[in-house]
Every structure is written in structure tokens, then in C-alpha cells.
N, C-alpha and C. Protein backbone atom coordinates (compact mmCIF):
# COMPACT_ATOMS: atom_id res chain seq x y z
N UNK A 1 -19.56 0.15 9.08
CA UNK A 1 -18.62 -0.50 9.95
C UNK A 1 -17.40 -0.91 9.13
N UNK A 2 -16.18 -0.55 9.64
CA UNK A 2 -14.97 -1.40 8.93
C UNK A 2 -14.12 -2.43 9.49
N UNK A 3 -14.11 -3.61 8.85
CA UNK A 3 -13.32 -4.76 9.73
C UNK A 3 -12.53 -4.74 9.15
N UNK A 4 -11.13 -4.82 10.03
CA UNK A 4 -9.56 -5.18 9.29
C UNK A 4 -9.35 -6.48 9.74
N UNK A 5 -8.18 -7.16 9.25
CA UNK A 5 -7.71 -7.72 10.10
C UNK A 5 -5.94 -8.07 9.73
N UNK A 6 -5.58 -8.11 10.59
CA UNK A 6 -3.79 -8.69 11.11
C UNK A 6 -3.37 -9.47 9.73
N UNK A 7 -2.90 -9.24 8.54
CA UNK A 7 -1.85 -9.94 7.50
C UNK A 7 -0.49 -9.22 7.51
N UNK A 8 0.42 -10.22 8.05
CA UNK A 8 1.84 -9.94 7.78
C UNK A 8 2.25 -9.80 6.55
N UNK A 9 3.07 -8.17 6.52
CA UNK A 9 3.19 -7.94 5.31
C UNK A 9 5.18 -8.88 5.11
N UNK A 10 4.92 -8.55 3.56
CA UNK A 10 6.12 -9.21 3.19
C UNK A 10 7.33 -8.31 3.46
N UNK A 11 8.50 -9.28 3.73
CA UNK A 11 9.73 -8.14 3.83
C UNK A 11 10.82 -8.23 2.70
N UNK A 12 11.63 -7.62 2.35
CA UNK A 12 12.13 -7.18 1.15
C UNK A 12 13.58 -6.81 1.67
N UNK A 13 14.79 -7.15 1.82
CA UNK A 13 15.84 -6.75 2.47
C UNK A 13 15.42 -6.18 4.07
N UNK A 14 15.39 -4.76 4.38
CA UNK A 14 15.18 -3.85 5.42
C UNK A 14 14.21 -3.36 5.39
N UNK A 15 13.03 -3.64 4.16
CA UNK A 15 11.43 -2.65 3.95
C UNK A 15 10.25 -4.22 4.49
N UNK A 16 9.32 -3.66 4.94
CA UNK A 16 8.23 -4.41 4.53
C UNK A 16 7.69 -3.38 3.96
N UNK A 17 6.66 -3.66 2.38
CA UNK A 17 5.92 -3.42 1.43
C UNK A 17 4.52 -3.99 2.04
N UNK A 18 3.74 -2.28 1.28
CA UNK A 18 2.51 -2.59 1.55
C UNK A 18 2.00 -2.12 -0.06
N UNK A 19 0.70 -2.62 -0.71
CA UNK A 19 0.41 -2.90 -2.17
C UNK A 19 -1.00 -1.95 -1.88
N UNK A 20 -1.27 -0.81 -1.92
CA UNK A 20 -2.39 -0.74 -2.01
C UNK A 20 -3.13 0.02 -3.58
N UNK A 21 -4.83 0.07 -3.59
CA UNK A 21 -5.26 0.00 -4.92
C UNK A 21 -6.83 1.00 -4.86
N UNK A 22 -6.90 1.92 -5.81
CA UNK A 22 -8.04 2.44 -5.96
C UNK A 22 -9.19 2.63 -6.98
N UNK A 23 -10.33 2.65 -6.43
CA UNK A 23 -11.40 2.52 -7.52
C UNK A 23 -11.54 3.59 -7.34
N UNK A 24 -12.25 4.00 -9.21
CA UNK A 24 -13.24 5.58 -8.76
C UNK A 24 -14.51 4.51 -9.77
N UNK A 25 -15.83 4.41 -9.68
CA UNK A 25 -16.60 3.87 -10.30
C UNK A 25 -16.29 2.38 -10.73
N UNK A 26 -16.12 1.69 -9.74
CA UNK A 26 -15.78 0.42 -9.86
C UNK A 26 -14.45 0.22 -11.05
N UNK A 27 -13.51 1.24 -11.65
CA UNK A 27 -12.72 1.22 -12.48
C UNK A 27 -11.34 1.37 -11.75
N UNK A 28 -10.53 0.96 -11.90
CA UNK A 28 -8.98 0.83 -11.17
C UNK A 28 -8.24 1.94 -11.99
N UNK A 29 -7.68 2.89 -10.69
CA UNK A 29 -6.97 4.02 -11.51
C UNK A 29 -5.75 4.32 -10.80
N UNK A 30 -5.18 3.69 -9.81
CA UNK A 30 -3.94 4.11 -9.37
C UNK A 30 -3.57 2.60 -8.31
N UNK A 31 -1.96 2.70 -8.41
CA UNK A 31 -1.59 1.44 -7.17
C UNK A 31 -0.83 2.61 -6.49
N UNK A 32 -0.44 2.37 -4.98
CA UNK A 32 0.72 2.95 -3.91
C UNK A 32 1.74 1.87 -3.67
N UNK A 33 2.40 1.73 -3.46
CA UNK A 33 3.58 1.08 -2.69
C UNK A 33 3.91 1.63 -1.48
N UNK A 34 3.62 1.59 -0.23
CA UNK A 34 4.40 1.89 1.11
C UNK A 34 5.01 1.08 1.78
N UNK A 35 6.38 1.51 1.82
CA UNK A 35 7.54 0.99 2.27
C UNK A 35 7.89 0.93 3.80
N UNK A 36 8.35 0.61 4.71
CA UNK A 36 8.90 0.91 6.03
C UNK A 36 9.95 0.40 6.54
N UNK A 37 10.74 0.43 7.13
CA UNK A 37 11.45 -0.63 8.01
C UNK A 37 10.71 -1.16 9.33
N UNK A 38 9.76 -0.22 9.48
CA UNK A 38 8.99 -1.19 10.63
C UNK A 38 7.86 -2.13 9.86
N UNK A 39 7.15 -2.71 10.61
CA UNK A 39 6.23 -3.80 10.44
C UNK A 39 4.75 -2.43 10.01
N UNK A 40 4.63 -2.05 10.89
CA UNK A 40 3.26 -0.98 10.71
C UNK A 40 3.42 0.49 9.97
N UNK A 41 2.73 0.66 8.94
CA UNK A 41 3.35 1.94 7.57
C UNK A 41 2.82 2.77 9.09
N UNK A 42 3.52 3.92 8.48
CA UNK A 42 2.89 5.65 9.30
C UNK A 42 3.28 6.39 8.09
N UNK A 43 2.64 7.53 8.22
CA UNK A 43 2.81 9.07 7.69
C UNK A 43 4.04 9.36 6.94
N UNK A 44 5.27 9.01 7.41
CA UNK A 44 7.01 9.03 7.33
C UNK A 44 7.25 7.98 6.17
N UNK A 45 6.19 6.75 6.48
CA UNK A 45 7.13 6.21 5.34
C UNK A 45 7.13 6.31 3.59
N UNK A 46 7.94 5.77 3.06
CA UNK A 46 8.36 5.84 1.58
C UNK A 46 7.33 5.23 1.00
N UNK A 47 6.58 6.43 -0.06
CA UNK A 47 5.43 5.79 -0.81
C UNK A 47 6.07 6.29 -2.28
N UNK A 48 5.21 5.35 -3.31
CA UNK A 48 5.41 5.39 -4.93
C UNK A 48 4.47 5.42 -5.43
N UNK A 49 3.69 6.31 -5.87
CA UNK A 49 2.31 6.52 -6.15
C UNK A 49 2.72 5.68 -7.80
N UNK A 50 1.45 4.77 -8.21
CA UNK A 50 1.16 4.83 -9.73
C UNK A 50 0.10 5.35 -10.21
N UNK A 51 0.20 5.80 -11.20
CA UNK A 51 -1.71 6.18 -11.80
C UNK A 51 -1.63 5.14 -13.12
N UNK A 52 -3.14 5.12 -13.20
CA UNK A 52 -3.69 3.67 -14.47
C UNK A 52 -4.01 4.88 -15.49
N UNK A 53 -3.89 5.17 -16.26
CA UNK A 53 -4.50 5.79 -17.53
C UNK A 53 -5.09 4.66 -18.28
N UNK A 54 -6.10 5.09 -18.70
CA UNK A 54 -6.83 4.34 -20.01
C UNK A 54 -7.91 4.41 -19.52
């Protein structure tokens, strides 16, 4: 089962930013940044992939 729930993201001039983060084996290996001018990300908007080396 997956529960979300409703946190207003922050806004930044004309973007709200969204922070997201991935495990592979409980180890952290990449962040995203998705950007929008609307409130809710889709498909279209501006992402910044990072990767973690080490």
C-alpha cells in the first residue's frame, strides 16, 4: 500500500521545487530537483539529476 500525503512545496521566484532522493541497498546514490511553475510536477517539467559517487 502507498500513503502520500498533501506538503506544500516551496516556491522560488516563478518555480516551486521538488527535492527528491534514492536508495539502492539502503545507500544514497543520486538527488533530482523538479522544478515547475505550477504547484503539481508532471512529465514537462525541469529536472537536474545528481548522482552520489563514493
Amino acid at each position: 500500500m502507498i500513503v502520500q500525503q498533501f506538503h506544500p512545496l516551496p516556491k522560488f521566484e516563478d518555480s516551486y521545487t521538488l527535492i527528491g532522493s534514492w536508495l539502492v541497498n539502503d545507500q544514497p546514490c543520486g538527488i533530482g530537483l523538479r522544478e515547475d511553475r505550477e504547484l503539481i510536477t508532471q512529465d514537462l517539467s525541469r529536472f537536474y539529476p545528481h548522482t552520489i559517487l563514493g
